[in-house]
Every structure is written in C-alpha cells, then in structure tokens.
N, C-alpha and C. Protein backbone atom coordinates (compact mmCIF):
# COMPACT_ATOMS: atom_id res chain seq x y z
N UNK A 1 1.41 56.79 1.13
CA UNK A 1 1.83 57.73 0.12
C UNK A 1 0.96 57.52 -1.11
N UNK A 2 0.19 58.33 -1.52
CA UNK A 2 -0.43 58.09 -3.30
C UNK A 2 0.49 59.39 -4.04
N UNK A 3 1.87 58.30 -4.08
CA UNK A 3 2.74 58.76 -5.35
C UNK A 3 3.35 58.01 -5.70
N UNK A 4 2.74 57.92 -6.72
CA UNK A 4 3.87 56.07 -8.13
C UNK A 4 4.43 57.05 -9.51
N UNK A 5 6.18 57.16 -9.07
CA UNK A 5 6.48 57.66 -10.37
C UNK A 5 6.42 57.30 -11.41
N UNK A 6 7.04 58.02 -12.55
CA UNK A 6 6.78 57.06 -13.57
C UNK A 6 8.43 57.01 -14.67
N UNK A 7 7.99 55.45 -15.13
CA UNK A 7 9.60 55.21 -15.76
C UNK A 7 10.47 54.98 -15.03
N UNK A 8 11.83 55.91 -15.52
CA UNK A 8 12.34 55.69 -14.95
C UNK A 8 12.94 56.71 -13.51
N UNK A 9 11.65 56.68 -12.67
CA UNK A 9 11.85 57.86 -11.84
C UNK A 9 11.62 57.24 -10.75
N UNK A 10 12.04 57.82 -9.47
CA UNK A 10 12.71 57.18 -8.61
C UNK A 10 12.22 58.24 -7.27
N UNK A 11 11.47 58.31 -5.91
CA UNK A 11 11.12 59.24 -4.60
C UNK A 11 11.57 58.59 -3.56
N UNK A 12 12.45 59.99 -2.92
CA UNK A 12 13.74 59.13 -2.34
C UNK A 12 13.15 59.94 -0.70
N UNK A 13 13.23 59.88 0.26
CA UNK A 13 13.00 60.51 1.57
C UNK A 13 14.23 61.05 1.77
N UNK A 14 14.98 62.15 2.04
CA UNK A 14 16.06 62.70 2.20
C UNK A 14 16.19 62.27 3.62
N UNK A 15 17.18 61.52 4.37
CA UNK A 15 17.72 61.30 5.19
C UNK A 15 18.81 62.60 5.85
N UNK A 16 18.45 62.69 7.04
CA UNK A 16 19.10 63.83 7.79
C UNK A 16 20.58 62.97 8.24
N UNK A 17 21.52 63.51 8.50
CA UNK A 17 22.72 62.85 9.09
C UNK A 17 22.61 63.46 10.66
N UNK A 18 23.11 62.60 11.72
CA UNK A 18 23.32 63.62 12.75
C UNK A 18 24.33 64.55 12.65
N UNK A 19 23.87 65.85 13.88
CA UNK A 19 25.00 66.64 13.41
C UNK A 19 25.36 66.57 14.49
N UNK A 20 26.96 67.04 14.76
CA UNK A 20 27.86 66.90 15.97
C UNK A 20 28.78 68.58 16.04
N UNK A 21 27.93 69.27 16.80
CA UNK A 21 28.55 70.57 16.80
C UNK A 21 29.84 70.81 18.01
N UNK A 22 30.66 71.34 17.40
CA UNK A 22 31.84 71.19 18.72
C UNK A 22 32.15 72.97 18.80
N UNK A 23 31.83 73.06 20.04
CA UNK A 23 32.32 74.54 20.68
C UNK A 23 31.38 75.44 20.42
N UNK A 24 29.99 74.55 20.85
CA UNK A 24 28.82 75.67 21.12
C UNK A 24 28.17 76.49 19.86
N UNK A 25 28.82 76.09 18.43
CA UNK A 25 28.42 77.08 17.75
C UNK A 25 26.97 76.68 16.96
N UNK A 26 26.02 77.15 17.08
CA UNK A 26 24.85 76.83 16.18
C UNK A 26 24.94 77.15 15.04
N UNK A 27 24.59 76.60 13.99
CA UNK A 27 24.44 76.82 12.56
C UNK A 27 23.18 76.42 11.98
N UNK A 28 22.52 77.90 11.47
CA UNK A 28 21.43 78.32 10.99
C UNK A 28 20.90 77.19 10.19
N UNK A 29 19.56 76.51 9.81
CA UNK A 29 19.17 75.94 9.00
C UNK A 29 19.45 76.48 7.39
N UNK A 30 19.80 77.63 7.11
CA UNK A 30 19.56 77.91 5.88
C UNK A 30 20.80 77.61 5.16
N UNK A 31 21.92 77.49 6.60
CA UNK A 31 23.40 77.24 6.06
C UNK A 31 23.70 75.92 6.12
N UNK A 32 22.80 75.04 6.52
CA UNK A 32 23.58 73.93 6.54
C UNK A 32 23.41 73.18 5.26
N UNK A 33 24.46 72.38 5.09
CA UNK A 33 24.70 70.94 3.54
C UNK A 33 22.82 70.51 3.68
N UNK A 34 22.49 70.54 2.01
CA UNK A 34 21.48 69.36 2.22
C UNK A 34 21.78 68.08 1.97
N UNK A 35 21.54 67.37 2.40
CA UNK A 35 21.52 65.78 2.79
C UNK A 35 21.69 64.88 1.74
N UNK A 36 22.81 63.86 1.41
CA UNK A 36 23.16 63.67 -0.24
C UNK A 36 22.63 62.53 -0.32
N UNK A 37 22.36 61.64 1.16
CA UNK A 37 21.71 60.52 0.93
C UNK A 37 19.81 60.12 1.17
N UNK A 38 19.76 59.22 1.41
CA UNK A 38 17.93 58.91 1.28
C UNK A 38 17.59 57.95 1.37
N UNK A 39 16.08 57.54 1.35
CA UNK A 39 15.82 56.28 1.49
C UNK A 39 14.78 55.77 0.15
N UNK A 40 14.94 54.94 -0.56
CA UNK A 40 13.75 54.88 -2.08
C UNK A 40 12.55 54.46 -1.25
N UNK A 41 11.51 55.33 -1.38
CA UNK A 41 10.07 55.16 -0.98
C UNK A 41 9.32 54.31 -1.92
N UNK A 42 9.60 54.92 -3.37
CA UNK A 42 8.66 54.34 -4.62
C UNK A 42 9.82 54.00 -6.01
N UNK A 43 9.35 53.59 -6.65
CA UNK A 43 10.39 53.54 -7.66
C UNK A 43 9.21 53.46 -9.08
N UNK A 44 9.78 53.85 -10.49
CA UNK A 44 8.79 53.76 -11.87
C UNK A 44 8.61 52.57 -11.90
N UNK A 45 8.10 52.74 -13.03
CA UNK A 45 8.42 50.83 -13.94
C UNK A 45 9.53 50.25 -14.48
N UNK A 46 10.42 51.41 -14.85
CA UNK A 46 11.76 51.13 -15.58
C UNK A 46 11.55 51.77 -16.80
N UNK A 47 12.57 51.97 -17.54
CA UNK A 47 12.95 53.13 -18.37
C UNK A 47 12.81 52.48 -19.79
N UNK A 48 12.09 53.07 -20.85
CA UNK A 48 11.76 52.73 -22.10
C UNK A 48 12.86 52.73 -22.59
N UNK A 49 13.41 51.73 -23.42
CA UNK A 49 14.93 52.17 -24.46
C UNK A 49 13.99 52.36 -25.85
N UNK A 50 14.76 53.13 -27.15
CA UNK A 50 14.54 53.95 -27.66
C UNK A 50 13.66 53.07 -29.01
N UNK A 51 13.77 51.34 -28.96
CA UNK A 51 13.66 50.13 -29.24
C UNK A 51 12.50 49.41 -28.80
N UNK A 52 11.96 50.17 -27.76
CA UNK A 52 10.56 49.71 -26.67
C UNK A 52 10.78 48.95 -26.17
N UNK A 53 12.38 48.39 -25.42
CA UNK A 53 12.94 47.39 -24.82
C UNK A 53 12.38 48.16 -23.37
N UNK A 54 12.10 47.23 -22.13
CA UNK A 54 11.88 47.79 -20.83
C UNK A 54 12.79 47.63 -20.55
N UNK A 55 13.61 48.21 -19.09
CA UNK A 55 15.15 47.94 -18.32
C UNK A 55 14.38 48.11 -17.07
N UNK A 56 14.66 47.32 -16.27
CA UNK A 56 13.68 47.84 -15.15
C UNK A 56 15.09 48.21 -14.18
N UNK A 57 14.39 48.86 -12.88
CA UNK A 57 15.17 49.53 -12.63
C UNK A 57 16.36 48.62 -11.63
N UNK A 58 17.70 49.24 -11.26
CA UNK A 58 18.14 48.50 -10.71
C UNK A 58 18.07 48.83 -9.10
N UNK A 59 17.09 50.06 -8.31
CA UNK A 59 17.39 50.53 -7.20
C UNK A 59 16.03 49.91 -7.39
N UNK A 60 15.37 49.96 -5.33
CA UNK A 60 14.17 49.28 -5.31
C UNK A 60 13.34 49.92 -3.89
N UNK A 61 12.49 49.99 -3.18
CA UNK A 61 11.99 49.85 -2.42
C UNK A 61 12.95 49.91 -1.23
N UNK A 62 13.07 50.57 -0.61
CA UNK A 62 13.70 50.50 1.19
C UNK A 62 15.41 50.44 0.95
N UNK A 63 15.95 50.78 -0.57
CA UNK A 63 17.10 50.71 -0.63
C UNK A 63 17.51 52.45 -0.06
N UNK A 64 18.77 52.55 0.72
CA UNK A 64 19.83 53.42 0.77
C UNK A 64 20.05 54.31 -0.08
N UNK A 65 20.48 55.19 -0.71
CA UNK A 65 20.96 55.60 -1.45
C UNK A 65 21.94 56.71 -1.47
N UNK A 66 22.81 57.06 -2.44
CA UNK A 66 23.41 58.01 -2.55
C UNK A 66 23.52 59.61 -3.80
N UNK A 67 23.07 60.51 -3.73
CA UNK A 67 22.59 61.41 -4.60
C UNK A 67 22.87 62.97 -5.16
N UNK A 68 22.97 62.99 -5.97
CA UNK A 68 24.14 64.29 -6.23
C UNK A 68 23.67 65.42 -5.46
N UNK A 69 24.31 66.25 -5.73
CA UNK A 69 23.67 67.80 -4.32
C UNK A 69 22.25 67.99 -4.58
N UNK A 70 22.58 68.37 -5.89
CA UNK A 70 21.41 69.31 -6.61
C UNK A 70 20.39 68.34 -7.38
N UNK A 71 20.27 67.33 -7.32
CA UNK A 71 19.62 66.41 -8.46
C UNK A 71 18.15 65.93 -7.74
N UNK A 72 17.44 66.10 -8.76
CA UNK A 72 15.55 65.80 -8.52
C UNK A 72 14.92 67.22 -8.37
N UNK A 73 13.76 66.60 -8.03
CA UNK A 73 12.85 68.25 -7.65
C UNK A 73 11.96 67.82 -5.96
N UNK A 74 12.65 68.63 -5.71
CA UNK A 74 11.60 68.69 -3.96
C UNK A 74 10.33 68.82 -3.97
N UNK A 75 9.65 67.79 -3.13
CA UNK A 75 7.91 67.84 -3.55
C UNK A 75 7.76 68.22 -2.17
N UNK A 76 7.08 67.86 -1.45
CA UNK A 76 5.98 67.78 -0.19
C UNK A 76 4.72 67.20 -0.59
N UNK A 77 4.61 66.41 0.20
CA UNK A 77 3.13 65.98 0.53
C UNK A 77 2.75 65.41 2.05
N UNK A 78 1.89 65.06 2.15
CA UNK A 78 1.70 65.25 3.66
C UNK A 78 2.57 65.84 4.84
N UNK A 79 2.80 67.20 4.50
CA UNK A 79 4.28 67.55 5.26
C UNK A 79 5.28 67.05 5.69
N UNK A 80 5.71 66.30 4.37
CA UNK A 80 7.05 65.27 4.34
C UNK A 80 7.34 65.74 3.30
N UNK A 81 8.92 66.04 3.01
CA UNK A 81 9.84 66.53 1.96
C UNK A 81 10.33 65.44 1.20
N UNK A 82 10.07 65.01 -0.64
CA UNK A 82 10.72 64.33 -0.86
C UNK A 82 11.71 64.72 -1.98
N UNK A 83 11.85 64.07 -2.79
CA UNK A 83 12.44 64.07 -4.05
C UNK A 83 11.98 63.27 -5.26
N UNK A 84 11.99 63.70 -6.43
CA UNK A 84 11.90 62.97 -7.25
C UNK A 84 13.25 63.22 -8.44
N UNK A 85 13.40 61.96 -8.60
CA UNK A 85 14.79 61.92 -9.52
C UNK A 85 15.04 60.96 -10.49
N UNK A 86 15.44 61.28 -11.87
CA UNK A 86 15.79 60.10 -12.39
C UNK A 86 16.67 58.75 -11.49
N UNK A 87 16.65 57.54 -11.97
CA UNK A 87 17.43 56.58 -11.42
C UNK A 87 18.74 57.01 -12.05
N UNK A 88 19.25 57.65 -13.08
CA UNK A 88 20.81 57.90 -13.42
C UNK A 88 21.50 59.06 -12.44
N UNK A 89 20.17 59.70 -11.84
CA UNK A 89 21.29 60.79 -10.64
C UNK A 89 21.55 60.58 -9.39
N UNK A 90 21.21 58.71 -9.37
CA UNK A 90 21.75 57.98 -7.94
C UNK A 90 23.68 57.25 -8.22
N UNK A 91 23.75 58.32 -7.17
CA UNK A 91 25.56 57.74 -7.49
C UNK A 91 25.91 55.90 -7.47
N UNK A 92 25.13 55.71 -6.16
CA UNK A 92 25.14 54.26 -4.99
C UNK A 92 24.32 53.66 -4.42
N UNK A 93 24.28 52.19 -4.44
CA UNK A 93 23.18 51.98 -3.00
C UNK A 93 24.41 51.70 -1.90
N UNK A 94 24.06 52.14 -1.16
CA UNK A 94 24.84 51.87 0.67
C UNK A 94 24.57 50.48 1.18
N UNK A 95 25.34 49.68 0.79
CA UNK A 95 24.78 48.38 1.45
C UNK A 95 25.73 48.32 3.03
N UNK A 96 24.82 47.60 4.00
CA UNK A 96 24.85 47.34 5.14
C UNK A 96 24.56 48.44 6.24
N UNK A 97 24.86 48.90 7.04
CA UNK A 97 24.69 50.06 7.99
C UNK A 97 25.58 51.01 8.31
C-alpha cells in the first residue's frame, strides 16, 4: 500500500460479514448494510492537541475494529476499497475472534 495517513487518521479495509440467506431470496448488492466493521491497515502519527502536545493513537496496525455507518471517505486504490477516518469515529477494537 503507498498510503500513510496523516494525524490523527486512521485506513481501515472494510470487512465483509458472511451472509446467511434463508428461503432462496437474493438481495441485490445495492440493498445490502455496508459493513460497520474493518481491519486498521495504516494508522497517522497521532493527533496534535491545541498545546503541540502529541497523543498518539490508541488503535494500531492489524487491530479489529468497529465503525459508525456513515463515517470516513471511501478511497480505492489498487482495486481495493478502503476508508479513511478520523480515530474518534472508531466506536471499538474487537478483541479476540
């Protein structure tokens, strides 16, 4: 990947859930939920306070995550869909499996 956000910004891989359709019915790509969780690909440096104090961040590399519907902006690059988002519009990290 040559993408290093910056601050306090955070590129998450949107994780698909399986889906489990019961009684044959297909549902269109355009209708289905997008995907609330992800995986952190890259992370900033951490977020300037207003003081020039650094906070670095508290999500990291290969962490889980959890993420509001609508929050970040959808990129693409190498025909892979990601996100970019502040670290404050991660609800959770998902620890364990």
């Amino acid at each position: 990947m040559q993408m290093k956000p910056l601050a306090d910004r955070v590129v998450i891989k949107p994780v698909e859930e399986m889906e489990i359709k019961k009684g044959g019915i297909i549902i269109p790509d355009t209708a289905k939920e997008k995907p609330m969780q992800g995986e952190v690909v890259e992370v900033g440096t951490g977020r300037i306070t207003d003081d020039g104090k650094k906070i670095d961040l508290e999500v990291k590399k290969g962490d889980r995550v959890l993420y509001g519907k609508y929050s970040g902006t959808e990129v693409s690059l190498d025909g892979e869909e990601y996100l970019i988002m502040r670290e404050s519009d991660i609800f959770a990290i998902i620890q364990g499996s």
